[in-house]
C-alpha atoms as a PDB file:
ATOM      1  CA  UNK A   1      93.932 -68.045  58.316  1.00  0.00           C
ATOM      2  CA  UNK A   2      92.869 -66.654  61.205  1.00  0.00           C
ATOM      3  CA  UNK A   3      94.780 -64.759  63.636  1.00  0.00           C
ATOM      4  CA  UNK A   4      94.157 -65.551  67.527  1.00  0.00           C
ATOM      5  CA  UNK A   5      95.498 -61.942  68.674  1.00  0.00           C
ATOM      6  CA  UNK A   6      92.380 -60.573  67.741  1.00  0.00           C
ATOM      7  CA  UNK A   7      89.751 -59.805  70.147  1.00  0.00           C
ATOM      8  CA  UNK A   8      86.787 -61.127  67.777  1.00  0.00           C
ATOM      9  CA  UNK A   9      87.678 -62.808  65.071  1.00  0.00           C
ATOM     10  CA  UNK A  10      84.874 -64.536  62.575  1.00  0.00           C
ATOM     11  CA  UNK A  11      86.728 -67.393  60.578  1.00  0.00           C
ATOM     12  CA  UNK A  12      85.221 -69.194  57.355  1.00  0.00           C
ATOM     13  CA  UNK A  13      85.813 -72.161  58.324  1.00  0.00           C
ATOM     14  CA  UNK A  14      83.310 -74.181  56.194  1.00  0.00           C
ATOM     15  CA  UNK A  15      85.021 -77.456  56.789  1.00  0.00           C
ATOM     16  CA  UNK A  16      85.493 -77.559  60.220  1.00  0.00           C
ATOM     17  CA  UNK A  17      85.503 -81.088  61.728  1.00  0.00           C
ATOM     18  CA  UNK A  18      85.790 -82.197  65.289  1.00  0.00           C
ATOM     19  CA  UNK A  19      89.561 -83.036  65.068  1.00  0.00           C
ATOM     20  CA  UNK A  20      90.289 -79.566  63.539  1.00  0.00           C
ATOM     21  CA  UNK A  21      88.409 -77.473  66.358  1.00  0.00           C
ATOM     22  CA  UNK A  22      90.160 -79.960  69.330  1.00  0.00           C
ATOM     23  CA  UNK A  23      93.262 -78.590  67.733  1.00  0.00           C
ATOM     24  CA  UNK A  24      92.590 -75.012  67.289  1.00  0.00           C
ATOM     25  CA  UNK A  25      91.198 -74.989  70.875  1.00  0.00           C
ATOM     26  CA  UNK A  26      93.913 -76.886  72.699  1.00  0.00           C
ATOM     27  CA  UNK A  27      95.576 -74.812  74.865  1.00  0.00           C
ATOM     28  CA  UNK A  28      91.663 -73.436  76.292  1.00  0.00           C
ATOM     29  CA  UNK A  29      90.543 -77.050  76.728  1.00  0.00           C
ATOM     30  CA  UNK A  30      93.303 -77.524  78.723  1.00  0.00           C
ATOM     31  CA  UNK A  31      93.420 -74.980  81.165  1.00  0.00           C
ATOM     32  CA  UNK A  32      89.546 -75.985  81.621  1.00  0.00           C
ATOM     33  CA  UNK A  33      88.493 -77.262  85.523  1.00  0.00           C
ATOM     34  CA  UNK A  34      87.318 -80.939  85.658  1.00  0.00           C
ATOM     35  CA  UNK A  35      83.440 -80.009  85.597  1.00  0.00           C
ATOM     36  CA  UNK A  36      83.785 -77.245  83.081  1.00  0.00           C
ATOM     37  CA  UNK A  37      83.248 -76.857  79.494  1.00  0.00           C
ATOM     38  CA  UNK A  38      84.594 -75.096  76.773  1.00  0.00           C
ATOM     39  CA  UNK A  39      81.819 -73.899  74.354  1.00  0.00           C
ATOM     40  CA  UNK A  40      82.919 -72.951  70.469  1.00  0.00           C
ATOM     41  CA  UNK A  41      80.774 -70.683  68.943  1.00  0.00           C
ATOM     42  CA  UNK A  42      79.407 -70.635  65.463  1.00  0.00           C
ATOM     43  CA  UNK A  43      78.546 -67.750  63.346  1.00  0.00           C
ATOM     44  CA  UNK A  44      76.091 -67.565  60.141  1.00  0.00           C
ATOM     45  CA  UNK A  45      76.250 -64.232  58.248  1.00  0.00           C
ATOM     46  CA  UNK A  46      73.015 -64.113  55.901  1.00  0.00           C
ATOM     47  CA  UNK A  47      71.913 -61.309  53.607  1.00  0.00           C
ATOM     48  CA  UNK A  48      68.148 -59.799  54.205  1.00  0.00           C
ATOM     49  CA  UNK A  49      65.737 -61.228  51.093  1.00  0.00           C
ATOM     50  CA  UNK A  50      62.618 -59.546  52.330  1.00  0.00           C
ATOM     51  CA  UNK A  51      59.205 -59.682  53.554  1.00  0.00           C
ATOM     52  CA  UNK A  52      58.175 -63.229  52.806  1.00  0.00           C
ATOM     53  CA  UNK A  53      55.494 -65.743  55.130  1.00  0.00           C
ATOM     54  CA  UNK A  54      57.129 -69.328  55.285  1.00  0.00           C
ATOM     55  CA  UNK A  55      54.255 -70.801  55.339  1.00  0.00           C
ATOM     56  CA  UNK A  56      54.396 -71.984  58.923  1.00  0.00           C
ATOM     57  CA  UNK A  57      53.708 -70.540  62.526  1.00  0.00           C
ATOM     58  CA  UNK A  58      54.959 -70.636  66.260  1.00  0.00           C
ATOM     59  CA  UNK A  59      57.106 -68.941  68.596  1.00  0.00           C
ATOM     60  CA  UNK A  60      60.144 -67.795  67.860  1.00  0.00           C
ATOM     61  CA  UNK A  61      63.049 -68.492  70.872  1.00  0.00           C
ATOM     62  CA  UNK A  62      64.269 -65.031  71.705  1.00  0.00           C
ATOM     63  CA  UNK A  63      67.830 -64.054  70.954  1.00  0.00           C
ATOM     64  CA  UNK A  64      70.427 -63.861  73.870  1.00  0.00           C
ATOM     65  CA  UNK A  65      72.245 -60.827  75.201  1.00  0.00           C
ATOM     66  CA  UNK A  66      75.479 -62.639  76.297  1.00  0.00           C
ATOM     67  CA  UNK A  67      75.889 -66.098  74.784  1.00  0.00           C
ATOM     68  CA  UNK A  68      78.771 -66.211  77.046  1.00  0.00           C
ATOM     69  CA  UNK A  69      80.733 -64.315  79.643  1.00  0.00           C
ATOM     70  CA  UNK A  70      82.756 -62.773  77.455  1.00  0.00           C
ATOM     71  CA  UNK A  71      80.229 -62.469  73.920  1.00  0.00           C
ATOM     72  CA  UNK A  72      78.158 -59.998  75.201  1.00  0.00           C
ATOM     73  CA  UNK A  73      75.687 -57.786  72.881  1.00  0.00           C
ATOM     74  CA  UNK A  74      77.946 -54.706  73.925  1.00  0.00           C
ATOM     75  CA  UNK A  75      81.234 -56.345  73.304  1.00  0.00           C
ATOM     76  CA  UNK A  76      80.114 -57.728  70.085  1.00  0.00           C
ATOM     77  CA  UNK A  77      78.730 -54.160  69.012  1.00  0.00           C
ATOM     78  CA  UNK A  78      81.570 -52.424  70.177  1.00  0.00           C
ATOM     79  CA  UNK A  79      84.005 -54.541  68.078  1.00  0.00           C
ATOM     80  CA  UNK A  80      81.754 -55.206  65.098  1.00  0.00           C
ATOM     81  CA  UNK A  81      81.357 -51.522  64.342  1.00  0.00           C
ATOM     82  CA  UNK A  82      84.867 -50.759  64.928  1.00  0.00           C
ATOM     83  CA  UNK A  83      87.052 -53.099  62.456  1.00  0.00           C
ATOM     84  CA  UNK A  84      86.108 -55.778  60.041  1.00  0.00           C
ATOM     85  CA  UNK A  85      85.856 -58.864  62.174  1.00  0.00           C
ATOM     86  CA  UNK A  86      85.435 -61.111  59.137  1.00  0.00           C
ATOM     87  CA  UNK A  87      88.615 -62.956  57.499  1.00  0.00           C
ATOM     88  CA  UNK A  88      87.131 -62.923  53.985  1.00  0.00           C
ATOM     89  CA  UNK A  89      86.620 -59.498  52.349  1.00  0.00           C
ATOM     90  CA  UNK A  90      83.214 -58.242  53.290  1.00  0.00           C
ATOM     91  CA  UNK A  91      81.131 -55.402  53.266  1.00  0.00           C
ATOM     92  CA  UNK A  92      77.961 -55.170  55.418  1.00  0.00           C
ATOM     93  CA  UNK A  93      74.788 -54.060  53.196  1.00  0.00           C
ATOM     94  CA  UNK A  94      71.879 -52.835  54.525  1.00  0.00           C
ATOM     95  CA  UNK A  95      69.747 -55.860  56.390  1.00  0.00           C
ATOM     96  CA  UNK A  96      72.696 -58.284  56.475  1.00  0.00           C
ATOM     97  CA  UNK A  97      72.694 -60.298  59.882  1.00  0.00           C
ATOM     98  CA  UNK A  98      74.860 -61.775  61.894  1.00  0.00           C
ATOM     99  CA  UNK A  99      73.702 -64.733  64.292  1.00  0.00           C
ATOM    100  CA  UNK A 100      76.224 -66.517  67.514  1.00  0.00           C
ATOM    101  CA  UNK A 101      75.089 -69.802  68.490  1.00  0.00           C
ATOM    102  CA  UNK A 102      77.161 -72.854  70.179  1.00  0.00           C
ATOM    103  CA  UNK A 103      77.971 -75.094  67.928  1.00  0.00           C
ATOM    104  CA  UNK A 104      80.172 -77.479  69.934  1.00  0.00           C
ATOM    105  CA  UNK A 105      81.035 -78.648  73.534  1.00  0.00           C
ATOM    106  CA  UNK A 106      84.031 -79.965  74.915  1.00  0.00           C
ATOM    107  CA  UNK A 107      84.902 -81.079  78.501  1.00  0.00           C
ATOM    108  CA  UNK A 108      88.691 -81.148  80.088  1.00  0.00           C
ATOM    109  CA  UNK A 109      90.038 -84.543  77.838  1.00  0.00           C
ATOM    110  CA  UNK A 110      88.670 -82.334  74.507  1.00  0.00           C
ATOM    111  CA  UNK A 111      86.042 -85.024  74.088  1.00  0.00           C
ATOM    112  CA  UNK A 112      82.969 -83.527  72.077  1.00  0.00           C
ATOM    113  CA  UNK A 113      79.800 -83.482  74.699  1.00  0.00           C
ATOM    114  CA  UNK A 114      77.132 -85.198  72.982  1.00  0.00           C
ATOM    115  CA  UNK A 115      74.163 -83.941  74.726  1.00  0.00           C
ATOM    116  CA  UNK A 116      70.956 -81.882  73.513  1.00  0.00           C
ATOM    117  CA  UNK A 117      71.413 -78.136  74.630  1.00  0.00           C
ATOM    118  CA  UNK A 118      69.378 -75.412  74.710  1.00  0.00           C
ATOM    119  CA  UNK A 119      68.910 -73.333  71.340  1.00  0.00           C
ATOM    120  CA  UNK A 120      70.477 -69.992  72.600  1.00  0.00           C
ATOM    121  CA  UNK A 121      71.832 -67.364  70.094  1.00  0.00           C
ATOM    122  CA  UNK A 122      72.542 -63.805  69.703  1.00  0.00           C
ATOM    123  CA  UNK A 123      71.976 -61.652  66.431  1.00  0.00           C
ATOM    124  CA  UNK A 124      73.131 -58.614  65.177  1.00  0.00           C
ATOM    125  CA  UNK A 125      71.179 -56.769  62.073  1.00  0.00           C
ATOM    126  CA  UNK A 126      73.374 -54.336  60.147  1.00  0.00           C
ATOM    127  CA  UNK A 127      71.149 -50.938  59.599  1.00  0.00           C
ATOM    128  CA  UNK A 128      71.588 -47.594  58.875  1.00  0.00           C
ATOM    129  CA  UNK A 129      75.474 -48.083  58.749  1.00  0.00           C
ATOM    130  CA  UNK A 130      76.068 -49.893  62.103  1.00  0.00           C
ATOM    131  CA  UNK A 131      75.758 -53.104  63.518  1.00  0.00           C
ATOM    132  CA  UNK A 132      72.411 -53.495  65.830  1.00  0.00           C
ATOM    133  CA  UNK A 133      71.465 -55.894  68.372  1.00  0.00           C
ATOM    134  CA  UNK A 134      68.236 -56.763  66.547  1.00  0.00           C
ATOM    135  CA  UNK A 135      66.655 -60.243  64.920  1.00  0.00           C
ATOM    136  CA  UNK A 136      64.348 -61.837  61.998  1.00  0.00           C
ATOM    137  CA  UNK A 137      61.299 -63.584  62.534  1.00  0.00           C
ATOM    138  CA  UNK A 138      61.661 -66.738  60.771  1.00  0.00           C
ATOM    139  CA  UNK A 139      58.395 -66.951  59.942  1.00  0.00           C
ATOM    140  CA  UNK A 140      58.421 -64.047  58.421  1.00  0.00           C
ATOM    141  CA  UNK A 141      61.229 -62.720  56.797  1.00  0.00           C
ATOM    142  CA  UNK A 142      63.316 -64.561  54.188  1.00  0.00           C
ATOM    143  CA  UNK A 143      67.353 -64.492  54.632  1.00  0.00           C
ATOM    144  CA  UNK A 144      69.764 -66.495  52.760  1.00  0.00           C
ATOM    145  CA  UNK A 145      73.370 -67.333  54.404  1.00  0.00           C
ATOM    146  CA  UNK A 146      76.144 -65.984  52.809  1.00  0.00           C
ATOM    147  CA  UNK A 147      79.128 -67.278  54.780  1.00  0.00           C
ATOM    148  CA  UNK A 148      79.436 -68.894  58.265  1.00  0.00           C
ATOM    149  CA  UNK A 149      82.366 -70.238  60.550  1.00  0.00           C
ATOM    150  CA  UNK A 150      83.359 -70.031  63.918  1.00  0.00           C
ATOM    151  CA  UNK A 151      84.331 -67.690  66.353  1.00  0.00           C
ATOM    152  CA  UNK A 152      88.005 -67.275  67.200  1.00  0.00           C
ATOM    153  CA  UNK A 153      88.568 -64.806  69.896  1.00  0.00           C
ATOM    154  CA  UNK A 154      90.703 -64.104  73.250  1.00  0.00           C
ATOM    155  CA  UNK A 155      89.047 -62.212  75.732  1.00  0.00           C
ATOM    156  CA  UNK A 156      91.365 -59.631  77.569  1.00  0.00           C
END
């Protein structure tokens, strides 16, 4: 289980349901203001499988530098090279990434915001020993997920 002290904390949580993340985020979707949102963030760790054309073209949606306030690419750097964020034992090989993205929205009552947002993510390539702000094209290079959960975190 995941522990909420931590200031970035990636959780497998494979089966993670509405019901289960209304729970685990109660006490933030309470303090939220009447118009705001809480957004729960989603992780997918994948392992680098090489140089590989999919077989399709197009553009490819940059990633972000600060999927939120407080996930920015620093922050996330900063604590991904200094501790193992992960709550499953883990260790990065070369060409592993890391991608953010927001999986979920909730408004002040914790009801799940059903609307169509814009694809934003951030992604993190592990290289040369350290995490790097960095990204796969998809159209070009083949990756196959190895774990993913959400993001547990409190932002001092």
């Amino acid at each position: 289980m995941c522990n909420r002290k931590e200031r970035l904390k990636l959780c497998a949580c494979s089966d993670m349901n509405t019901d289960k993340i209304q729970k685990l985020y109660s006490d933030e979707i309470k303090s939220l203001g009447k118009k705001d949102f809480l957004k729960v963030i989603r992780w997918k760790l994948s392992k680098y499988l090489g140089h590989e054309w999919s077989g399709m073209d197009g553009l490819m949606i940059m990633p972000s530098k600060n999927l939120t306030q407080g996930l920015t690419e620093n922050f996330v750097i900063e604590e991904l090279n200094k501790q193992n964020c992960f709550d499953f034992d883990y260790i990065p090989n070369e060409g592993d990434n890391l991608i953010f993205e927001i999986g979920w929205l909730f408004n002040k009552r914790g009801k799940k915001i059903e609307r169509e947002l814009e694809y934003e993510y951030s992604s993190y390539i592990f290289k040369a020993n350290k995490w790097k702000a960095d990204s796969y094209n998809p159209f070009y290079e083949k990756t196959e997920i190895i774990n993913e959960g959400i993001l547990k975190n409190i932002w001092e």
